[in-house]
C-alpha atoms as a PDB file:
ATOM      1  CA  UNK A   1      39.312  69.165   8.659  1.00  0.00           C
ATOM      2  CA  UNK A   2      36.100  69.740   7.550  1.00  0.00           C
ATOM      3  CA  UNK A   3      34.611  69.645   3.858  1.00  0.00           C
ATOM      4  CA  UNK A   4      32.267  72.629   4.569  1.00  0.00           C
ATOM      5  CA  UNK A   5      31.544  74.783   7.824  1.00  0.00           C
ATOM      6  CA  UNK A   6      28.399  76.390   7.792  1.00  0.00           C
ATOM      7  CA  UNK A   7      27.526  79.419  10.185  1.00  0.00           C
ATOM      8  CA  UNK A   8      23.865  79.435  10.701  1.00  0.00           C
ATOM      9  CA  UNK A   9      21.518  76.781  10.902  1.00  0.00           C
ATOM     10  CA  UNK A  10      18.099  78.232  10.257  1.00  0.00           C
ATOM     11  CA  UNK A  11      16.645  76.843   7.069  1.00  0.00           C
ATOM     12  CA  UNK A  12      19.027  78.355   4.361  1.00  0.00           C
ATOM     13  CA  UNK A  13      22.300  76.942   6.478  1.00  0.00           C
ATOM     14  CA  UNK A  14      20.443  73.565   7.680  1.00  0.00           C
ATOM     15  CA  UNK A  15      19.645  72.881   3.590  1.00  0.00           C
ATOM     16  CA  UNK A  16      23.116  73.709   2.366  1.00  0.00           C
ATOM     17  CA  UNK A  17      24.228  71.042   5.067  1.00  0.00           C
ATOM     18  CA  UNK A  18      21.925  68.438   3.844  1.00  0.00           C
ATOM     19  CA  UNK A  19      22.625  68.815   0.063  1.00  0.00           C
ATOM     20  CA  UNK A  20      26.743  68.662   0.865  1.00  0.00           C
ATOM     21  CA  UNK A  21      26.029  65.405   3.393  1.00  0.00           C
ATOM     22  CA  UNK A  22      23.941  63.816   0.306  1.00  0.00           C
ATOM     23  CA  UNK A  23      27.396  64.725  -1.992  1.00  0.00           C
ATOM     24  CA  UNK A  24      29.376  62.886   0.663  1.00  0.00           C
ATOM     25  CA  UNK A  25      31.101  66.021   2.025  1.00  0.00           C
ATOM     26  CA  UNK A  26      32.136  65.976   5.726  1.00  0.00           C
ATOM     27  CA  UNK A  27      30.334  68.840   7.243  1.00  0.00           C
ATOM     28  CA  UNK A  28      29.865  71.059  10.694  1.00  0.00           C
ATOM     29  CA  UNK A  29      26.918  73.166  11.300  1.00  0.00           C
ATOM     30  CA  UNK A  30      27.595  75.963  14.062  1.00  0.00           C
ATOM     31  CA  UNK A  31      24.693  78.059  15.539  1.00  0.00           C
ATOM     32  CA  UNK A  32      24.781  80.590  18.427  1.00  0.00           C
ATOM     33  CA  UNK A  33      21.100  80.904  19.394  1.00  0.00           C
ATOM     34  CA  UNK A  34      17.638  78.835  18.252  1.00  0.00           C
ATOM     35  CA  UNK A  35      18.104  76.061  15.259  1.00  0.00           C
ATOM     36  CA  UNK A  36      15.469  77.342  12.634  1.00  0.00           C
ATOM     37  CA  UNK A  37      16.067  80.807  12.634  1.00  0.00           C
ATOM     38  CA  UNK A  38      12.762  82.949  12.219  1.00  0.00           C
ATOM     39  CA  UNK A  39      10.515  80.379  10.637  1.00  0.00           C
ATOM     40  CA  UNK A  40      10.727  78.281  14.442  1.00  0.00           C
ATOM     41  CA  UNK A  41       8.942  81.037  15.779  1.00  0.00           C
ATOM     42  CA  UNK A  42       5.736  81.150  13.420  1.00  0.00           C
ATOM     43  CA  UNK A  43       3.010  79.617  14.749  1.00  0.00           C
ATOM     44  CA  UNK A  44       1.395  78.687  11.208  1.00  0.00           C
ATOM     45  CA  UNK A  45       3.314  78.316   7.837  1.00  0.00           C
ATOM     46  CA  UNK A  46       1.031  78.232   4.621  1.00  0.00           C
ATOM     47  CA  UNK A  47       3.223  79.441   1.637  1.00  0.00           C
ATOM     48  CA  UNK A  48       5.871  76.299   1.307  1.00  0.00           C
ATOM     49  CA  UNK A  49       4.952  74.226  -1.683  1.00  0.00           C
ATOM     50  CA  UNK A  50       3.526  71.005  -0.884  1.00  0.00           C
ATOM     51  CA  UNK A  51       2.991  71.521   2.426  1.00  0.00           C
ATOM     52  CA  UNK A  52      -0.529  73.749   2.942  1.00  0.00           C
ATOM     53  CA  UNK A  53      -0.008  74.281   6.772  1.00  0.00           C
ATOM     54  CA  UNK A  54       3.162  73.720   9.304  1.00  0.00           C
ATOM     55  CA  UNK A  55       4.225  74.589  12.672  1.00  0.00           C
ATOM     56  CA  UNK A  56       7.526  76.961  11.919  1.00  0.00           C
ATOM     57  CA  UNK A  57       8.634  75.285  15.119  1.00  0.00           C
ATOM     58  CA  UNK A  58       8.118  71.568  13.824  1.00  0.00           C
ATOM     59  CA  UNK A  59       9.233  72.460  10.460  1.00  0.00           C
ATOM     60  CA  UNK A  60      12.617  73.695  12.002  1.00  0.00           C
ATOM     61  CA  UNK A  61      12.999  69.857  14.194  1.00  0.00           C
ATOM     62  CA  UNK A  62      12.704  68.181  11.169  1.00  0.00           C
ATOM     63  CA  UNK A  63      14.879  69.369   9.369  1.00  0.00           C
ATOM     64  CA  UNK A  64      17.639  69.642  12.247  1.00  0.00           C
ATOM     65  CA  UNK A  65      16.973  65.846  12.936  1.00  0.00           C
ATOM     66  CA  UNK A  66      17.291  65.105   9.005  1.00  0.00           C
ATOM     67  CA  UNK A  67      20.462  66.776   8.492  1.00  0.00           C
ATOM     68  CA  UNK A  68      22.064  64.992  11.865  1.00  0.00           C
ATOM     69  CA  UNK A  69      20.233  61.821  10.765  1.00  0.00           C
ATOM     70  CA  UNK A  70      22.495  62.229   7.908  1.00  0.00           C
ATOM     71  CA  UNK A  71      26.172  62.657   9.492  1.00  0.00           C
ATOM     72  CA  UNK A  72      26.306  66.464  10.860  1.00  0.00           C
ATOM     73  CA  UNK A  73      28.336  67.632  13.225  1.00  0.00           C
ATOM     74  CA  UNK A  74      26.894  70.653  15.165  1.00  0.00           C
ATOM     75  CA  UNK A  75      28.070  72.948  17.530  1.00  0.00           C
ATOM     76  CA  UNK A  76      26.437  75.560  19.595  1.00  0.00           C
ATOM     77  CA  UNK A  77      28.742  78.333  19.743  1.00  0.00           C
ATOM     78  CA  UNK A  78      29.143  81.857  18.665  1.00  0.00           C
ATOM     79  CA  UNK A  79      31.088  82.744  15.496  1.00  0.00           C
ATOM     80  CA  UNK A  80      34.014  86.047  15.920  1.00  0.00           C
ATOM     81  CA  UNK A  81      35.086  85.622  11.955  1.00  0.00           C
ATOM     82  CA  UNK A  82      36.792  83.615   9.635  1.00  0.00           C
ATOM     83  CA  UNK A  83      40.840  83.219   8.971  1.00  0.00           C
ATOM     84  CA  UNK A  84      41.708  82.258   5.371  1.00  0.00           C
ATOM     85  CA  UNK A  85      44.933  80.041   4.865  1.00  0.00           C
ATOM     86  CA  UNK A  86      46.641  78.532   2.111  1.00  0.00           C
ATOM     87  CA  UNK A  87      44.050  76.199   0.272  1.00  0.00           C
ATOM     88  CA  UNK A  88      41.417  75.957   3.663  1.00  0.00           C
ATOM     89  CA  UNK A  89      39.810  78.508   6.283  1.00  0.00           C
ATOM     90  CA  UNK A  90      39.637  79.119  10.065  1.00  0.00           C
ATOM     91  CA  UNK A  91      36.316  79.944  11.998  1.00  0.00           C
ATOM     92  CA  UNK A  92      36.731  81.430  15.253  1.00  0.00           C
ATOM     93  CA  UNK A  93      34.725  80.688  17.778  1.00  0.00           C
ATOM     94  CA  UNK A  94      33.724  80.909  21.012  1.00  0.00           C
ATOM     95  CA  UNK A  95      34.805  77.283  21.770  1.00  0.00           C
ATOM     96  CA  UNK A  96      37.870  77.520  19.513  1.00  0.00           C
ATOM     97  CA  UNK A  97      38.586  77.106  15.564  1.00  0.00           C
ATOM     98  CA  UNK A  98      37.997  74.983  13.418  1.00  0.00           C
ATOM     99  CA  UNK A  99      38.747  74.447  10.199  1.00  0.00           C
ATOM    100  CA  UNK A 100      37.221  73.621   6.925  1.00  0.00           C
ATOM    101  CA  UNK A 101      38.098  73.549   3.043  1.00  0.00           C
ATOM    102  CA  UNK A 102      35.222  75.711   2.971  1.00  0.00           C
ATOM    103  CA  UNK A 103      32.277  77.832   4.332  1.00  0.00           C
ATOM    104  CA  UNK A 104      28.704  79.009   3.625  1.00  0.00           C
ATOM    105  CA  UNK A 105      27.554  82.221   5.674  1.00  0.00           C
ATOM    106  CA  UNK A 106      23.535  81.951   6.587  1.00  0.00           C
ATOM    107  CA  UNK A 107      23.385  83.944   9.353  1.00  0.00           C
ATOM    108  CA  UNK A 108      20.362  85.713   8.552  1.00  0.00           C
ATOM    109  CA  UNK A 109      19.348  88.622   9.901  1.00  0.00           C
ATOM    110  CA  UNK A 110      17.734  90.462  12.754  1.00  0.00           C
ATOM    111  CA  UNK A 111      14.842  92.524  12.842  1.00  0.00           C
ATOM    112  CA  UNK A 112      15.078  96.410  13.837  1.00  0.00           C
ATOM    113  CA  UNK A 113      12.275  96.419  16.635  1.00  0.00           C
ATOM    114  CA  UNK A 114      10.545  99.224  18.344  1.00  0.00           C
ATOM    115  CA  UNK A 115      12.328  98.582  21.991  1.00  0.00           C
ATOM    116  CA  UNK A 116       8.528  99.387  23.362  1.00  0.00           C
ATOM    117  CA  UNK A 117       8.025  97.674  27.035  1.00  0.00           C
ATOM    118  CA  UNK A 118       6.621  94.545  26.335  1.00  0.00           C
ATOM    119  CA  UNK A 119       7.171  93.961  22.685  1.00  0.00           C
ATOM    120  CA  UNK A 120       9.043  90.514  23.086  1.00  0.00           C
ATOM    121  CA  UNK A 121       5.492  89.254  24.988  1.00  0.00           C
ATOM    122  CA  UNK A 122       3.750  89.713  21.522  1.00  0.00           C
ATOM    123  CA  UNK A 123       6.198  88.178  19.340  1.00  0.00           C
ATOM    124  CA  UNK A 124       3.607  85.360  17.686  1.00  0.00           C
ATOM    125  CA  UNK A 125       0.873  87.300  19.385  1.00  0.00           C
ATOM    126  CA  UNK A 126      -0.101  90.125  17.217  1.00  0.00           C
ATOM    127  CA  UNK A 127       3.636  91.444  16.080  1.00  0.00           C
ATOM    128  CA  UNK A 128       4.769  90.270  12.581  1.00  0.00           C
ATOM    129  CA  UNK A 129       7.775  91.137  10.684  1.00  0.00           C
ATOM    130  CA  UNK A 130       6.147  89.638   7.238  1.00  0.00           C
ATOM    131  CA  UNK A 131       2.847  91.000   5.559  1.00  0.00           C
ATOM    132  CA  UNK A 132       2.862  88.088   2.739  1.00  0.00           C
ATOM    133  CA  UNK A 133       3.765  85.702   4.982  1.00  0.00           C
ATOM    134  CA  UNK A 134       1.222  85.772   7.502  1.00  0.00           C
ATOM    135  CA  UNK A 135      -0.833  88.447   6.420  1.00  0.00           C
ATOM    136  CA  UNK A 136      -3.418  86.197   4.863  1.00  0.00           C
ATOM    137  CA  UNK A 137      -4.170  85.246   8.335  1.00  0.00           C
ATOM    138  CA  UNK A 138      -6.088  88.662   9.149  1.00  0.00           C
ATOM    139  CA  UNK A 139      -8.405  88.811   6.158  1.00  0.00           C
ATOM    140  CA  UNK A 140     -11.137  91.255   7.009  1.00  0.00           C
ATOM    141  CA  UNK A 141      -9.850  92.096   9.995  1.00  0.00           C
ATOM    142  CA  UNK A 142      -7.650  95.364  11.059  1.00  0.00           C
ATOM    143  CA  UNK A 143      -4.036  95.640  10.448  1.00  0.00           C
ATOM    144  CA  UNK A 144      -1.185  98.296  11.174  1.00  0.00           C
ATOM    145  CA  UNK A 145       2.084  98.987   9.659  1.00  0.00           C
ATOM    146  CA  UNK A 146       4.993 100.439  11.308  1.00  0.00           C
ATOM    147  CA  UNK A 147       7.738 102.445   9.272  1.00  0.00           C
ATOM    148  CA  UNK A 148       8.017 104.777   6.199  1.00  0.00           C
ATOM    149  CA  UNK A 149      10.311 103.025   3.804  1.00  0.00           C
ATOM    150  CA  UNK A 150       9.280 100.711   0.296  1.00  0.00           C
ATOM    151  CA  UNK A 151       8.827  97.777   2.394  1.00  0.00           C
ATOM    152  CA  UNK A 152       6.656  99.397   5.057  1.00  0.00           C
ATOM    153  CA  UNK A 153       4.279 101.374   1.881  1.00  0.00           C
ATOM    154  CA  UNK A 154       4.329  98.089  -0.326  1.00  0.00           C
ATOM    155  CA  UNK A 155       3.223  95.829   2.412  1.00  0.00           C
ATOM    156  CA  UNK A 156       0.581  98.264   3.594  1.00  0.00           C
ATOM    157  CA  UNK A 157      -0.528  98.023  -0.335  1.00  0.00           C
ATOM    158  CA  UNK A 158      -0.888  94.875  -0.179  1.00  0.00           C
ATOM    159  CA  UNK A 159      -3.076  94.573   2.733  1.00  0.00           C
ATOM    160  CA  UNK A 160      -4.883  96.910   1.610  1.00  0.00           C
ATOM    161  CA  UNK A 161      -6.624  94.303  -0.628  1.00  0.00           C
ATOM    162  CA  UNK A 162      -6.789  91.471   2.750  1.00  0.00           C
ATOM    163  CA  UNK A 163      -7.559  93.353   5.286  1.00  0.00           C
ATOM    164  CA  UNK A 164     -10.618  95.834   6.216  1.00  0.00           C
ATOM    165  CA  UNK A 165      -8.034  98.437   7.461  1.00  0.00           C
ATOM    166  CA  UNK A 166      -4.873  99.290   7.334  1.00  0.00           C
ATOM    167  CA  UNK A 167      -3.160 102.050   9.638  1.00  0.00           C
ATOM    168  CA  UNK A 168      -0.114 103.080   8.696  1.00  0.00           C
ATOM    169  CA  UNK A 169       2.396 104.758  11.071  1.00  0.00           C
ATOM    170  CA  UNK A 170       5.516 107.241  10.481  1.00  0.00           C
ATOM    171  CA  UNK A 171       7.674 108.940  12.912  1.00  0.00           C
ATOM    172  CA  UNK A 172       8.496 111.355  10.479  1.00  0.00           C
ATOM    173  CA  UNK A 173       6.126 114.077   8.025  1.00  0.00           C
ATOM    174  CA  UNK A 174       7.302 112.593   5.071  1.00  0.00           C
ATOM    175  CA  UNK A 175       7.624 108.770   3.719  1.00  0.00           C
ATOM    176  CA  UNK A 176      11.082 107.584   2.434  1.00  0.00           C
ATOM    177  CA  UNK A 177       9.150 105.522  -0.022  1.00  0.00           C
ATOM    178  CA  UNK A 178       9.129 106.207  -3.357  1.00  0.00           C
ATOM    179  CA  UNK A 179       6.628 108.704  -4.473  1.00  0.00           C
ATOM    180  CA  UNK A 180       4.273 106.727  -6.758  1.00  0.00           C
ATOM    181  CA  UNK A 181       4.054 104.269  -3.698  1.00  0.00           C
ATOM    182  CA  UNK A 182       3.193 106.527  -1.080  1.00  0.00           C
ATOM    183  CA  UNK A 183       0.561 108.396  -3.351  1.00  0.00           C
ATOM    184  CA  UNK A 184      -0.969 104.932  -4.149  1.00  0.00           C
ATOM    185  CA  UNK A 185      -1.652 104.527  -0.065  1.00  0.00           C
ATOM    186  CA  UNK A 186      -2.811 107.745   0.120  1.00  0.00           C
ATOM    187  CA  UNK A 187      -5.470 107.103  -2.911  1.00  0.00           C
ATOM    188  CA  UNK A 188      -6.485 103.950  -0.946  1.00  0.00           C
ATOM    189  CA  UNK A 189     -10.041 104.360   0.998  1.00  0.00           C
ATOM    190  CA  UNK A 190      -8.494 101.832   3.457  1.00  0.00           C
ATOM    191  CA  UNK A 191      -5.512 102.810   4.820  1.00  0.00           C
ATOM    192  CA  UNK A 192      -5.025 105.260   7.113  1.00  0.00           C
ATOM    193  CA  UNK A 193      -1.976 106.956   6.980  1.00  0.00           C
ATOM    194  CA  UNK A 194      -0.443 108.494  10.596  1.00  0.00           C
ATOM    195  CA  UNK A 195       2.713 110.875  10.596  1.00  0.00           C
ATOM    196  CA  UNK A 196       4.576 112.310  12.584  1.00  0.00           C
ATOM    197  CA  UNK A 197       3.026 109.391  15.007  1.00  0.00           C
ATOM    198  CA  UNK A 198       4.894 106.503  17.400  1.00  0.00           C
ATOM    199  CA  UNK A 199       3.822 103.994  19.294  1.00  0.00           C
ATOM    200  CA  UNK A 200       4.302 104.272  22.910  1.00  0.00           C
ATOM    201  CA  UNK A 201       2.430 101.608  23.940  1.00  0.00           C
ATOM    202  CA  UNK A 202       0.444  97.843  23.167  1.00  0.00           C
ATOM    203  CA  UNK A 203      -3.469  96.998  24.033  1.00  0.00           C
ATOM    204  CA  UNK A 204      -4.034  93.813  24.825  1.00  0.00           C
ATOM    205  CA  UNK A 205      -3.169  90.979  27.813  1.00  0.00           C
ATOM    206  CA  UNK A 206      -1.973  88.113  25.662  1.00  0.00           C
ATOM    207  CA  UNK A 207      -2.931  89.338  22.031  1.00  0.00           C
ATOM    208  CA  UNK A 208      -2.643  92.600  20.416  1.00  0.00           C
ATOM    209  CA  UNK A 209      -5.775  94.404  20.122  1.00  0.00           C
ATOM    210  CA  UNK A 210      -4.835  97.926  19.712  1.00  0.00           C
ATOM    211  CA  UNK A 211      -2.169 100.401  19.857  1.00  0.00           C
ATOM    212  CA  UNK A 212      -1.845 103.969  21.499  1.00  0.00           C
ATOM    213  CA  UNK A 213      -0.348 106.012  19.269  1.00  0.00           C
ATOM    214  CA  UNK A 214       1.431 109.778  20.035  1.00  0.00           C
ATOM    215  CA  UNK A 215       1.413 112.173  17.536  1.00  0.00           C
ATOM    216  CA  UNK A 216       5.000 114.127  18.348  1.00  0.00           C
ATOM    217  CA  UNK A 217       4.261 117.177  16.515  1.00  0.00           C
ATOM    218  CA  UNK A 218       0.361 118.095  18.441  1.00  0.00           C
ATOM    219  CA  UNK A 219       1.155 115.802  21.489  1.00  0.00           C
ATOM    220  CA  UNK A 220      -2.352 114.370  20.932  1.00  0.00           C
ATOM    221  CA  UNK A 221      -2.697 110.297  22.136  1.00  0.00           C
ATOM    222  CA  UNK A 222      -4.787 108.079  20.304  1.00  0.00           C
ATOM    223  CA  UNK A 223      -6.014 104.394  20.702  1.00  0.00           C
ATOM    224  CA  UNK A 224      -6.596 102.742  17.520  1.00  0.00           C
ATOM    225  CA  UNK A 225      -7.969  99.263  17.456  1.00  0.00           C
ATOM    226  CA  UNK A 226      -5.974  96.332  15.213  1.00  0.00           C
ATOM    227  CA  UNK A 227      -5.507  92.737  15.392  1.00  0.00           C
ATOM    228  CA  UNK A 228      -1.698  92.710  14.067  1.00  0.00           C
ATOM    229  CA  UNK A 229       0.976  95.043  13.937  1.00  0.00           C
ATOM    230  CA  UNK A 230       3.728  94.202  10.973  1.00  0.00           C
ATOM    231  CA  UNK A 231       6.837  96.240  11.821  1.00  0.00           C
ATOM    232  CA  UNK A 232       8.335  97.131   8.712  1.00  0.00           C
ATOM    233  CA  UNK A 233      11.723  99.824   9.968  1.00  0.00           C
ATOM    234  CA  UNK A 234      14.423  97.274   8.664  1.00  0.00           C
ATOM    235  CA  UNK A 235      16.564  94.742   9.482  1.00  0.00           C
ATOM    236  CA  UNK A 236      19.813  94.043  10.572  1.00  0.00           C
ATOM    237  CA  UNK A 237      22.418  92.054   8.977  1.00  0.00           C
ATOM    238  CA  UNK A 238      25.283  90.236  10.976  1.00  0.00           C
ATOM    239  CA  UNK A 239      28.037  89.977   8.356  1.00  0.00           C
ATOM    240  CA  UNK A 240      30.314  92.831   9.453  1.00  0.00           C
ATOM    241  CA  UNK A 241      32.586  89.983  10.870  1.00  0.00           C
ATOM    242  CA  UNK A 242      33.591  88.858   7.567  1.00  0.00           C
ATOM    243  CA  UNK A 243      33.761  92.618   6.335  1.00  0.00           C
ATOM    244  CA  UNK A 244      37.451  91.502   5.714  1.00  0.00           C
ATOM    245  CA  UNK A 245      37.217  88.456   3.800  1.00  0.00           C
ATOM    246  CA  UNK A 246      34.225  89.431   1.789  1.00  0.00           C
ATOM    247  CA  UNK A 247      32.338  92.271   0.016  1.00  0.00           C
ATOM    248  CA  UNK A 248      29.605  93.366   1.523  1.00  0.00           C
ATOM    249  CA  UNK A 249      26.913  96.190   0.000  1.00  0.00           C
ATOM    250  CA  UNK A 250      26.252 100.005   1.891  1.00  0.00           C
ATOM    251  CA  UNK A 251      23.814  98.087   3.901  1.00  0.00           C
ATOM    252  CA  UNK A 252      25.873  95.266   4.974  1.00  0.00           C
ATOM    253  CA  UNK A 253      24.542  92.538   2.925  1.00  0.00           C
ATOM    254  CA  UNK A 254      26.818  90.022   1.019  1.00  0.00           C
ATOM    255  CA  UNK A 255      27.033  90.275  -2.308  1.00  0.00           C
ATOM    256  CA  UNK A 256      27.221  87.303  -4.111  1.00  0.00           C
ATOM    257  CA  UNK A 257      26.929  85.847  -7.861  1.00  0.00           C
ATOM    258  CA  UNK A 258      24.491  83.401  -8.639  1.00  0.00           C
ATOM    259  CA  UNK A 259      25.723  80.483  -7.361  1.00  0.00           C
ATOM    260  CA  UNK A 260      26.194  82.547  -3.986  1.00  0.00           C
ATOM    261  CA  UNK A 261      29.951  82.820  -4.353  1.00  0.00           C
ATOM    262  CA  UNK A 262      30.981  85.352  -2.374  1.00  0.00           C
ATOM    263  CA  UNK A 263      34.174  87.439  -3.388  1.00  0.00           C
ATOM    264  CA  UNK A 264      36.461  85.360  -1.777  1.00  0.00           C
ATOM    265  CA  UNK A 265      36.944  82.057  -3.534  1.00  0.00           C
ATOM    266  CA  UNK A 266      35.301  78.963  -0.872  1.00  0.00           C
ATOM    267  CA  UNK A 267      33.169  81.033   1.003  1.00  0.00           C
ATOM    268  CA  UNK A 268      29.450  80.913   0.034  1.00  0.00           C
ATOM    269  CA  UNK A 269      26.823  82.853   1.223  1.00  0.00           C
ATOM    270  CA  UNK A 270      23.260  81.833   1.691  1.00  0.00           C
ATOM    271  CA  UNK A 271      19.825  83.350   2.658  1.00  0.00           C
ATOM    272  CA  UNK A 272      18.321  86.540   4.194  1.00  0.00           C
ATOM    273  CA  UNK A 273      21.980  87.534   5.122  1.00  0.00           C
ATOM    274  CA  UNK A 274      22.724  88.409   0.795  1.00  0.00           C
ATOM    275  CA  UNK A 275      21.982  90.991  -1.012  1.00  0.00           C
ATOM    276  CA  UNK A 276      18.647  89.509  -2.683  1.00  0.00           C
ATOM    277  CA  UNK A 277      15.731  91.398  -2.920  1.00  0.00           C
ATOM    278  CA  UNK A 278      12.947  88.896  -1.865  1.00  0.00           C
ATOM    279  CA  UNK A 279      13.302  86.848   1.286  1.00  0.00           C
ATOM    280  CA  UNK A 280      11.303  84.164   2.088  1.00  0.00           C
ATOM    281  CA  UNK A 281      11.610  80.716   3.271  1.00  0.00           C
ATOM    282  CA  UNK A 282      11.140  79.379  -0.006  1.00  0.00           C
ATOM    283  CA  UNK A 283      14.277  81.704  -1.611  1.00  0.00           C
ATOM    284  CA  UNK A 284      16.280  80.518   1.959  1.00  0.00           C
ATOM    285  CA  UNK A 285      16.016  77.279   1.175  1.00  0.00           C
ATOM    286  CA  UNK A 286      16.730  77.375  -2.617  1.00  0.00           C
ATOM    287  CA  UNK A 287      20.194  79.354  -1.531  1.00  0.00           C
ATOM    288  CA  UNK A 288      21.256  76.819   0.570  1.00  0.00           C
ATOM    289  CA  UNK A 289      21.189  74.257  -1.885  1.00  0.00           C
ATOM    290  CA  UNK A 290      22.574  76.562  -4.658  1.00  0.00           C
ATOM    291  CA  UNK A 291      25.488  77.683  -1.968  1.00  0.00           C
ATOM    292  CA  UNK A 292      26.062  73.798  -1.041  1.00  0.00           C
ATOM    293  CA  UNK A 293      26.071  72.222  -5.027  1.00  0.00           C
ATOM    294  CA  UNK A 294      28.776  75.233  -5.417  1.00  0.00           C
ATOM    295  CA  UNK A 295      30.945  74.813  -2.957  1.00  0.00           C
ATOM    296  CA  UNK A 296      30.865  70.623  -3.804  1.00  0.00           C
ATOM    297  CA  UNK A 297      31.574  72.240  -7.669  1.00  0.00           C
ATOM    298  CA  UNK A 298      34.367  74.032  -5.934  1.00  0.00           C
ATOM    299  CA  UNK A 299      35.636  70.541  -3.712  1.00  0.00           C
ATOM    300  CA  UNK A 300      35.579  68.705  -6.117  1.00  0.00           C
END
C-alpha cells in the first residue's frame, strides 16, 4: 500500500513525488510514455528562476534521478482509471493495480497538431507549441501562428513586439478570439493576418524555413518565408478516465481548489492537466508541490 500514487511524471508529477518522499510518505510514480513530459523535448530552457539556460532533456534526468535517489518506486505502464474503496484507491493499469491511500493526477496534456506529412520531423526544429516560452529565441526574425482562438491572437500579439513578422493563419473567415484582440492584430503593421488559409505543406530539410499556405476559398498557393511556426489550435486533456471519480470542466480539465483537491476527497490534481489558466513549467512545478503538501495534510 502506497502513501501516494502519482500518474504522470513530467515535472508537475516528478515534484509532487519529491516533496511527499521529503515528508516520509511511501510513494509510486507511474508513466506511460517519456519521463519529463514536454519540457524533455526543448532544446533550450531560459524562463526557470535561477537557472538562465537548460537542456529540457537534462532538466527532466535530473529530476527523475533525484526523486529515485530519494526512495521512488516507478513504473512504466499505462493508466485505464482509478477505483475508490473504503479509506484507499485502486489504479488500474496495464500491469495490474495498485493501490494507494492516495493519488495526484499530472498527466498533462497533448497538443492538437496539424497531422501535415512530416510535422513530427520538425518538432524542436522550427514547430513550437509556446510563444513565451521560446519565442524570445526568434527576435528579429520571422514567425507564424497557426489557429484563430485567444491563445493563437494573444501570442501573435506578443510577437509582434520580438519578432520582425508575424503571419498569422486561420482556416476559417472569422477569428474566435475576442474582438478587441483580433482588432489589435489587425492594427499591428507586423502581422499579417491569413484567412480562410491552411497549411498543406513545410519548407525546409532539417529546419523550418517557410510554409506553403492554400487559401480554400480562391484556391491560390502561397510560400511565405518564417523561421518558426507556433501552433496555437488547442490542446488535449487526458482526464476523461477519471470523468467518474472527479469533476472535470466543458473542456475536460480538472477542476480543483487551491490546494489542487480535486472533488473527490485523496485525489489531487496537478499541472497542465487543471483547469488553470497559465501553464508553464514554473506553475507545473509549484502544483506539484502544492498537490503533494495536501495530500501529506490529508495523510496525516
Amino acid at each position: 500500500m502506497y502513501d501516494s500514487i502519482i500518474v504522470g511524471a513530467g515535472p508537475a508529477g516528478m515534484t509532487a513525488a519529491l516533496y511527499l518522499l521529503r515528508s516520509g510518505k511511501k510513494v509510486l510514480l507511474l508513466e506511460s510514455d517519456s519521463f519529463g513530459g514536454q519540457i524533455a523535448s526543448a532544446p533550450n530552457v531560459e524562463n526557470y528562476p535561477g537557472i538562465p539556460h537548460m537542456d529540457g532533456s537534462d532538466f527532466a534526468d535530473k529530476l527523475l534521478s533525484q526523486v529515485t535517489d530519494f526512495g521512488a518506486d516507478i513504473d512504466v505502464t499505462r493508466v485505464g482509471g482509478i477505483i475508490k474503496k473504503d479509506d484507499f484507491f485502486d489504479v488500474i493499469t496495464e500491469n495490474g493495480p495498485v493501490s494507494g491511500k492516495t493519488v495526484i493526477i499530472a498527466v498533462g496534456v497533448k497538443h492538437r497538431t496539424l497531422g501535415i506529412e512530416g510535422e513530427n520531423n520538425y518538432y524542436g526544429k522550427g514547430i513550437s507549441f509556446c510563444a513565451v516560452c521560446d519565442g524570445p529565441f526568434y527576435k528579429g526574425k520571422v514567425a507564424a501562428i497557426v489557429g484563430g482562438g485567444n491563445s493563437a491572437v494573444q501570442e501573435a500579439l506578443y510577437l509582434s513586439d520580438i519578432c520582425a513578422n508575424v503571419h498569422l493563419i486561420h482556416r476559417r473567415d472569422s477569428f474566435r478570439a475576442e474582438k478587441s484582440l483580433v482588432e489589435n492584430a489587425k492594427n499591428k503593421d507586423n502581422i499579417i493576418i491569413h484567412t480562410d488559409s491552411v497549411i498543406s505543406s513545410f519548407i525546409g530539410e532539417n529546419q523550418i524555413k517557410g510554409l506553403t499556405i492554400l487559401n480554400k476559398r480562391t484556391s491560390e498557393v502561397t510560400d511565405i518565408t518564417c523561421d518558426v511556426l507556433f501552433e496555437a489550435i488547442g490542446r488535449i486533456p487526458e482526464n476523461n478516465i477519471f470523468s467518474d471519480l472527479i469533476e472535470l470542466d466543458g473542456d475536460g480539465y480538472v477542476i480543483a481548489k487551491e490546494n489542487c483537491a480535486t472533488s473527490c476527497p485523496g485525489i489531487f490534481v496537478a499541472g497542465d492537466c487543471r483547469q488553470k489558466n497559465i501553464r508553464q513549467l514554473t506553475t507545473a512545478v509549484a502544483d506539484g508541490s502544492t498537490a503533494a503538501l495536501a495530500a501529506v495534510d490529508f495523510l496525516n
